[in-house]
C-alpha atoms as a PDB file:
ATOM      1  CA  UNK A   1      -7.777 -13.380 -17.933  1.00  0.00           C
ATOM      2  CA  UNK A   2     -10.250 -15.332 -19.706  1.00  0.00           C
ATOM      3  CA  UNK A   3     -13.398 -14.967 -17.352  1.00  0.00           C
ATOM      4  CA  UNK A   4     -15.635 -18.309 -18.165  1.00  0.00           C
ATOM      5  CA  UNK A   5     -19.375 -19.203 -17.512  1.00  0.00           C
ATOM      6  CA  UNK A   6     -19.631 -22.868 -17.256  1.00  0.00           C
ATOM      7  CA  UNK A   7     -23.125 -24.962 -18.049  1.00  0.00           C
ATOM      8  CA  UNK A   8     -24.125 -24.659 -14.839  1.00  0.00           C
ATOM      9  CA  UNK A   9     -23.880 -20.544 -13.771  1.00  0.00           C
ATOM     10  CA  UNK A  10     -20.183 -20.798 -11.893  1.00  0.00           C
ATOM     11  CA  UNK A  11     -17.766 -18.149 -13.321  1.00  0.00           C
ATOM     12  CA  UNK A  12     -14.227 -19.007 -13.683  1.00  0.00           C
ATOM     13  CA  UNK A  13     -10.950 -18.035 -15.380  1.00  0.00           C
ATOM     14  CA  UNK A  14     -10.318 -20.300 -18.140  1.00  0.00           C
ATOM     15  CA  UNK A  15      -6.793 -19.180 -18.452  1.00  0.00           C
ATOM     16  CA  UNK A  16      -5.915 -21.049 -15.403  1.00  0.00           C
ATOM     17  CA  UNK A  17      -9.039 -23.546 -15.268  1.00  0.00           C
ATOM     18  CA  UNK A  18      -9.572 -26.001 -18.225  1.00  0.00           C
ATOM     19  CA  UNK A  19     -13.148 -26.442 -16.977  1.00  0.00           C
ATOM     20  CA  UNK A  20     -15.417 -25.222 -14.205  1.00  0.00           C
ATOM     21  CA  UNK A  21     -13.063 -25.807 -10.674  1.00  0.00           C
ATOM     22  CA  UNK A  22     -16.232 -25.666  -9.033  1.00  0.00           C
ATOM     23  CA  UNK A  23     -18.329 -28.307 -10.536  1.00  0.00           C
ATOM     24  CA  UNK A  24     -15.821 -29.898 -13.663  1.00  0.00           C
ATOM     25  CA  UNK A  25     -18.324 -28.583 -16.508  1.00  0.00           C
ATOM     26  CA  UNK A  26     -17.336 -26.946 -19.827  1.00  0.00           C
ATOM     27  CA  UNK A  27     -17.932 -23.459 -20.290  1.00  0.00           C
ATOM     28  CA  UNK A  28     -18.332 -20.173 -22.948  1.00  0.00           C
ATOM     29  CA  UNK A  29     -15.808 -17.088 -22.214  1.00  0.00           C
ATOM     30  CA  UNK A  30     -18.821 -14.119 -20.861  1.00  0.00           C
ATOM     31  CA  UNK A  31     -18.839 -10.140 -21.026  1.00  0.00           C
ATOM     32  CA  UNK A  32     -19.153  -9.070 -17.629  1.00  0.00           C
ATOM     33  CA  UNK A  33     -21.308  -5.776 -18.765  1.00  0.00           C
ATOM     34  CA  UNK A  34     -23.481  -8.165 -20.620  1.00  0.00           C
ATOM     35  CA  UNK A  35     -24.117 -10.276 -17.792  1.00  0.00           C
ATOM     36  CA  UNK A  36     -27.337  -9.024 -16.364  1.00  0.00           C
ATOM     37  CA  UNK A  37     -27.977  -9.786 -12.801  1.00  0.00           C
ATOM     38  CA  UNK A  38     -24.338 -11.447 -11.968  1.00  0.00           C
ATOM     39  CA  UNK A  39     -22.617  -9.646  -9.205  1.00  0.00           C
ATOM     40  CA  UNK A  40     -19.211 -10.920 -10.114  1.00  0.00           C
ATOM     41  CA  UNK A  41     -16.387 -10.644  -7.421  1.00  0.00           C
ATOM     42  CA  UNK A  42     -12.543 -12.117  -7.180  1.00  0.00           C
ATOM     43  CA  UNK A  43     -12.099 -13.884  -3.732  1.00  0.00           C
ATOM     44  CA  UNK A  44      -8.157 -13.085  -1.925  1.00  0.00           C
ATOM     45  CA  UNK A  45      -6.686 -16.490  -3.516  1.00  0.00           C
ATOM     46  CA  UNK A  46      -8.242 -15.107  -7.373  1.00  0.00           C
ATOM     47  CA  UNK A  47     -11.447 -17.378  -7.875  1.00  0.00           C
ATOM     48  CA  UNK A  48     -14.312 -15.676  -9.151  1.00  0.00           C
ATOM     49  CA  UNK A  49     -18.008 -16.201  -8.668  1.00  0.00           C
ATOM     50  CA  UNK A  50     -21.770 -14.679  -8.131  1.00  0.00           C
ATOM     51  CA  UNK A  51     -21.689 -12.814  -4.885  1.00  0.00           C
ATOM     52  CA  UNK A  52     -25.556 -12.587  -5.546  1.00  0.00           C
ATOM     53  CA  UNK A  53     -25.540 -16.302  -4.832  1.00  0.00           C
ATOM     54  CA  UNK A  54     -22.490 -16.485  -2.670  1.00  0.00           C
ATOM     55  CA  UNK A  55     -21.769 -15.079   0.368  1.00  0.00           C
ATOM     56  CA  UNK A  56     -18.304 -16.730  -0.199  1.00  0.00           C
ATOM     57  CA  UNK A  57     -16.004 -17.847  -2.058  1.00  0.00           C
ATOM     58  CA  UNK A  58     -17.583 -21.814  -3.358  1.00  0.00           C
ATOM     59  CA  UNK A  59     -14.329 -23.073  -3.805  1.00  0.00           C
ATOM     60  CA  UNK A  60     -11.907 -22.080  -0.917  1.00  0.00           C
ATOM     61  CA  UNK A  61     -14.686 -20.292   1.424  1.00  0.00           C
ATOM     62  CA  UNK A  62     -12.778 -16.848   1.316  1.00  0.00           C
ATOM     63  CA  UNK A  63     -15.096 -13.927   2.003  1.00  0.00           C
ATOM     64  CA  UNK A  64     -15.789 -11.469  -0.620  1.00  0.00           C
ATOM     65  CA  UNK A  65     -15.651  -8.997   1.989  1.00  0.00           C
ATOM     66  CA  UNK A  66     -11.342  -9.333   2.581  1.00  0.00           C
ATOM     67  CA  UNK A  67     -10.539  -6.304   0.214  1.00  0.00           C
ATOM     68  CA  UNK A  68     -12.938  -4.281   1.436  1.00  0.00           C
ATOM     69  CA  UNK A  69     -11.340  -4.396   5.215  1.00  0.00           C
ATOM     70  CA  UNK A  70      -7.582  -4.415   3.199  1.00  0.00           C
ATOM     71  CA  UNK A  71      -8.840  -1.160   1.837  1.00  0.00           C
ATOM     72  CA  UNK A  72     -10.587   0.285   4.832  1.00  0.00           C
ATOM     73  CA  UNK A  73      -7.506  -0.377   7.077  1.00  0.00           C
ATOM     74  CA  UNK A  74      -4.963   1.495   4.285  1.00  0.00           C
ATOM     75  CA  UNK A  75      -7.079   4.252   4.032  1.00  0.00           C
ATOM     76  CA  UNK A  76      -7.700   4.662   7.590  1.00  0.00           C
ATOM     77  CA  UNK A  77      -4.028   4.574   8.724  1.00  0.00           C
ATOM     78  CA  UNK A  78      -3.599   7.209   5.919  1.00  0.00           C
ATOM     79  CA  UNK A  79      -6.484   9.543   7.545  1.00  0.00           C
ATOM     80  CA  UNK A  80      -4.469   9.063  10.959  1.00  0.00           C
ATOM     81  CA  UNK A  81      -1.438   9.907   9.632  1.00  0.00           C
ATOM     82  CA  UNK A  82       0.970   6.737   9.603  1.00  0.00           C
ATOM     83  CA  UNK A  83       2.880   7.931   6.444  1.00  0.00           C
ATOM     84  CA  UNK A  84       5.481   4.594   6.865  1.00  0.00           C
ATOM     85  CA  UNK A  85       3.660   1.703   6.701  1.00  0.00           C
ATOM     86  CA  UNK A  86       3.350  -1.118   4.089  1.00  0.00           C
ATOM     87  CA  UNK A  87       1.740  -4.206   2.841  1.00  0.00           C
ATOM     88  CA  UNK A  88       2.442  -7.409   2.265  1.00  0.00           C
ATOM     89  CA  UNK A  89       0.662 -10.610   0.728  1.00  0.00           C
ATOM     90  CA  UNK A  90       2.173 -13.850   2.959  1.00  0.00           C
ATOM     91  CA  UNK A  91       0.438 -17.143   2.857  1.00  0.00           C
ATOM     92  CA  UNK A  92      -2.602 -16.237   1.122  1.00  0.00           C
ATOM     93  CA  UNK A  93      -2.981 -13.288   4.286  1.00  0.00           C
ATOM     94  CA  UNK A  94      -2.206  -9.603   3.898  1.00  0.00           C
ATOM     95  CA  UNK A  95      -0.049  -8.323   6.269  1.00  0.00           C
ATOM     96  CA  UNK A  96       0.317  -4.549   7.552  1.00  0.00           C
ATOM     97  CA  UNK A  97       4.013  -3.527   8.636  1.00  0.00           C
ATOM     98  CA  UNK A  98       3.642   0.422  10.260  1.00  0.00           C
ATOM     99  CA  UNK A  99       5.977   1.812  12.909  1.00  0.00           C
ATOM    100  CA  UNK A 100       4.583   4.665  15.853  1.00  0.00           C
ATOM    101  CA  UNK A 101       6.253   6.660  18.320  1.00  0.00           C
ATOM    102  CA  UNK A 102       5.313   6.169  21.763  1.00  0.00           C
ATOM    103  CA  UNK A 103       6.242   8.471  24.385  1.00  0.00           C
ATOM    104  CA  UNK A 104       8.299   5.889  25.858  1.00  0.00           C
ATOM    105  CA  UNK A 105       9.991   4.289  22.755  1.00  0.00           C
ATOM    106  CA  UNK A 106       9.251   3.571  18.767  1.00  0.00           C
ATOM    107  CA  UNK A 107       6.905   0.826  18.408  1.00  0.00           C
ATOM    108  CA  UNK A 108       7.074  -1.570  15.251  1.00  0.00           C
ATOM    109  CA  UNK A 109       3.444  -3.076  14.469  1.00  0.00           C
ATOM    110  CA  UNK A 110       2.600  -6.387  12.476  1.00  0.00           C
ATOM    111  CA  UNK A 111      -1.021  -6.569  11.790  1.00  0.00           C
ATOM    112  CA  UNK A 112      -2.434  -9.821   9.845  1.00  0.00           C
ATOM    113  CA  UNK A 113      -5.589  -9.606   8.167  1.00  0.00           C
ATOM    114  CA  UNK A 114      -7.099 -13.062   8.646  1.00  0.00           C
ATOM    115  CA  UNK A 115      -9.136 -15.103   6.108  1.00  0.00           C
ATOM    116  CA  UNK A 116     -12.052 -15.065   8.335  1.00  0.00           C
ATOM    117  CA  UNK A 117     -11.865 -11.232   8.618  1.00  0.00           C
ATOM    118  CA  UNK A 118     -10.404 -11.094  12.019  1.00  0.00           C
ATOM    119  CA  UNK A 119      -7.168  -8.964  12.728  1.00  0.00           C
ATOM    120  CA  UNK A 120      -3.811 -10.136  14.599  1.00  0.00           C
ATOM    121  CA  UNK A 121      -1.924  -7.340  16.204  1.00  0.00           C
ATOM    122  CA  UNK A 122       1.806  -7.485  17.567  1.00  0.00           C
ATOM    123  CA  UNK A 123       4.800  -5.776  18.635  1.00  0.00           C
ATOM    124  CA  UNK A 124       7.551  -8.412  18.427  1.00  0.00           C
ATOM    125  CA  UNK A 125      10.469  -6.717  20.028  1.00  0.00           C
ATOM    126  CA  UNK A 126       8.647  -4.620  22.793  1.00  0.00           C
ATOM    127  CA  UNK A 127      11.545  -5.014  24.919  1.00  0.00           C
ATOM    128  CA  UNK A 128      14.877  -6.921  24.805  1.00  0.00           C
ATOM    129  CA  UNK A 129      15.093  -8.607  28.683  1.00  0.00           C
ATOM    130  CA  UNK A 130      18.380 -10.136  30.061  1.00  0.00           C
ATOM    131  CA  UNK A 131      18.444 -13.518  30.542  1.00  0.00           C
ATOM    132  CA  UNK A 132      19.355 -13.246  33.804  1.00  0.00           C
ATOM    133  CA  UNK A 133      16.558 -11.224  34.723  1.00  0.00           C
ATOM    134  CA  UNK A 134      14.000 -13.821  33.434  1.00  0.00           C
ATOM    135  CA  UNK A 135      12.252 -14.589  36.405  1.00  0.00           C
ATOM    136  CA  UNK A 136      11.407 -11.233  37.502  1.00  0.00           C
ATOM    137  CA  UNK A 137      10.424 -10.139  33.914  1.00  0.00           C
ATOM    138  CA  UNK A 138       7.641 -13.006  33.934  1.00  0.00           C
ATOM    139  CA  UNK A 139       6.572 -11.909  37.482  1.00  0.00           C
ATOM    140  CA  UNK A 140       5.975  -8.724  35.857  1.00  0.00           C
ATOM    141  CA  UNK A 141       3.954  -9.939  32.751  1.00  0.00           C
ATOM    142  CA  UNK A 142       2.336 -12.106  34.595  1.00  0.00           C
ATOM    143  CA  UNK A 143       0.970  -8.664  36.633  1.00  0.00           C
ATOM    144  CA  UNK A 144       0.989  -6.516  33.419  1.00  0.00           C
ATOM    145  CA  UNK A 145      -1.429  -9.534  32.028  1.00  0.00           C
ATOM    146  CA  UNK A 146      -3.775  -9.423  35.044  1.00  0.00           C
ATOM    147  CA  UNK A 147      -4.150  -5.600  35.535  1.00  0.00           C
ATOM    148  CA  UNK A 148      -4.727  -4.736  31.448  1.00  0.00           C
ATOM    149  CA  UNK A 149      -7.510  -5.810  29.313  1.00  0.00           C
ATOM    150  CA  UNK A 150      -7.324  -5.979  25.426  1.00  0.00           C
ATOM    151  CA  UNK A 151      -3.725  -6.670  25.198  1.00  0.00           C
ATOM    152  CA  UNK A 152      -1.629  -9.562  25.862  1.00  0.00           C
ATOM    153  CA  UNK A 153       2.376  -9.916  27.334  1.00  0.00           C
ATOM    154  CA  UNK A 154       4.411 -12.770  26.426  1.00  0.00           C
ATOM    155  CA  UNK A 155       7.959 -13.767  26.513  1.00  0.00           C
ATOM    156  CA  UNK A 156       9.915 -15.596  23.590  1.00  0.00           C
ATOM    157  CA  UNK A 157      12.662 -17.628  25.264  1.00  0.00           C
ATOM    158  CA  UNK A 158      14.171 -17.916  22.063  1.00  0.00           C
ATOM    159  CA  UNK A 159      15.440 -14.251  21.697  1.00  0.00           C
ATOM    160  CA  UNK A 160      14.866 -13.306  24.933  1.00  0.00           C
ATOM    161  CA  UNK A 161      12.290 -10.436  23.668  1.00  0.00           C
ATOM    162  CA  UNK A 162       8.592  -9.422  25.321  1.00  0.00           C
ATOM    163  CA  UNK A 163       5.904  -9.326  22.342  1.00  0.00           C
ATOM    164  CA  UNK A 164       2.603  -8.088  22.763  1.00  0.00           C
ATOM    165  CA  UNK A 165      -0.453  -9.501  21.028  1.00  0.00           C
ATOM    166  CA  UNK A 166      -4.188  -8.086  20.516  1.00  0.00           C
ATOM    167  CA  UNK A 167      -6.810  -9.714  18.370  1.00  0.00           C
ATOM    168  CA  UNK A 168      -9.567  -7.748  16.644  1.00  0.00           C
ATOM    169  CA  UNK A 169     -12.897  -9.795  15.914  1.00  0.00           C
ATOM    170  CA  UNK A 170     -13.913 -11.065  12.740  1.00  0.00           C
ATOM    171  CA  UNK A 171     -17.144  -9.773  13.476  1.00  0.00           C
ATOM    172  CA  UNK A 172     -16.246  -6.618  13.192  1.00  0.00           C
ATOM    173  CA  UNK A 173     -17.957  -5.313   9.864  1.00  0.00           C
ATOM    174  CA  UNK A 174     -15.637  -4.929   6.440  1.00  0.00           C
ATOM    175  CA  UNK A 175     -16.414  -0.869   6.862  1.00  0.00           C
ATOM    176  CA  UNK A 176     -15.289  -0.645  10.017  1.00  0.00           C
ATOM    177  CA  UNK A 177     -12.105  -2.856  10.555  1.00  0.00           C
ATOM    178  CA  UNK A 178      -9.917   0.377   9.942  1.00  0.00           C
ATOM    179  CA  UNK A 179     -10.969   2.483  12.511  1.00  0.00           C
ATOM    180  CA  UNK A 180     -11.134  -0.560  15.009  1.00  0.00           C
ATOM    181  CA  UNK A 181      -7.626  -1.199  13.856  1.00  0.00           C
ATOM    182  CA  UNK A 182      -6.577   2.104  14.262  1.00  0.00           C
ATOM    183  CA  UNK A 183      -8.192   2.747  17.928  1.00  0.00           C
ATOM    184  CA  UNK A 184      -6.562  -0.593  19.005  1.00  0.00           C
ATOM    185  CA  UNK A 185      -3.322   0.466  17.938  1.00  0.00           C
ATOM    186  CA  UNK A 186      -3.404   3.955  19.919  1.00  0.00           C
ATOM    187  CA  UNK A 187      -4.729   1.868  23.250  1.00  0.00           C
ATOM    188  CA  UNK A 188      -2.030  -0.650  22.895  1.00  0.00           C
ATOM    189  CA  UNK A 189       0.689   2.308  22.515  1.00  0.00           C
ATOM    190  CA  UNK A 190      -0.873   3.887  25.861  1.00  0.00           C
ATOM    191  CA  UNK A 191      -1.005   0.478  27.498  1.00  0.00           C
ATOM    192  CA  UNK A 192       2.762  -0.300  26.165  1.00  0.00           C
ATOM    193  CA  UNK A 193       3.763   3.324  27.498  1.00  0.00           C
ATOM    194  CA  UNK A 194       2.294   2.668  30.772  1.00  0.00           C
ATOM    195  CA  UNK A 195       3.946  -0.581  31.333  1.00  0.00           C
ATOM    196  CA  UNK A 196       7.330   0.356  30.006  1.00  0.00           C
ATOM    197  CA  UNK A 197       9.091   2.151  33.165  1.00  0.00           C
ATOM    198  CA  UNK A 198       7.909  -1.356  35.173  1.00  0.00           C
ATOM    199  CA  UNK A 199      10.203  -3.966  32.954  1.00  0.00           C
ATOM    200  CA  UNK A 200      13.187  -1.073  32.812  1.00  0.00           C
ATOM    201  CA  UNK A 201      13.682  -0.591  36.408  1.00  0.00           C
ATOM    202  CA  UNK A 202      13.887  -4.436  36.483  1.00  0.00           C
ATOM    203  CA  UNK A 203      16.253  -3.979  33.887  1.00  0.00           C
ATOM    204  CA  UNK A 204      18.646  -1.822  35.244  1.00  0.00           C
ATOM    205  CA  UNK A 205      18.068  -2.677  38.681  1.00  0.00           C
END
């Protein structure tokens, strides 16, 4: 990395920029320790720039703010103790693959850290349904969806499997995301847990 101060105060990397992406000007390669003042910080898709006059990313809007929650979510599923869980970087989002046990069953967990900050939250293979049992499954989403808050049911006709969904809010400071992440994933176990004996006596009925 060649970090790059162009004519007009942007920072860049000239090793992958010829000249300033942000404006097109010509720059001089900078010491970041000899930069007095410059707060500089690497946005998720690797642009740099002055978070002291930034409060994102100038070039593809990405707030400086996404590693913090990346770290605050790792280190808070390590303080609850979910040893097995990994990360991934997919389509310029970092996802979060972690399985828990329930009381009912083992639940697998995709979490998406969105660019705005915000946090997707599924189980994609709650429960395997039969098709002929279709009908009365929705009936019982359909009541499972009216009766909980925070947590959504759905059915994917394509492989016949219940997912449920849960959205954190972007709002949600950088600091904080972990623990909200964290506490969502324990309700949605109890809520998953709860519902569980409802879709297998339709089951096996």
């Amino acid at each position: 990395m060649r970090l790059t101060r162009c004519t007009s105060g942007h920072f860049y990397d000239a090793e992958k920029y010829s000249r300033c992406p942000h404006c097109g000007n010509s720059g001089r390669e900078v010491q970041i320790a000899q930069d007095s003042g410059a707060k500089i910080t690497k946005c998720i898709n690797g642009h740099f720039y002055d978070a002291n006059k930034h409060g994102r990313c100038p070039i593809c809007g990405s707030s400086d703010d996404y590693a913090l929650r990346v770290i605050s979510i790792t280190q808070n599923f390590e303080q609850f103790g979910i040893e097995k869980h990994k990360s991934i970087e997919y389509e310029g989002k970092t996802v979060f693959q972690l399985g828990i046990a329930g009381e009912q069953t083992n639940y697998e967990f995709v979490l998406i850290l969105l660019e705005d900050g915000g946090v997707e939250i599924q189980v994609a293979n709650y429960i395997k349904i039969k098709p002929e049992k279709r009908l009365q499954i929705l009936e019982a989403i359909n009541q499972c969806n009216a009766e909980v808050r925070f947590a959504t049911f759905v059915l994917r006709d394509e492989n016949m499997n219940i997912v449920v969904k849960a959205d954190l809010p972007s709002r949600i400071s950088a600091e904080s995301t972990g623990a909200a992440a964290v506490e969502m994933l324990v309700r949605l176990c109890k809520i998953m847990d709860d519902k569980y004996p409802l879709f297998m006596k339709i089951l096996w009925s």
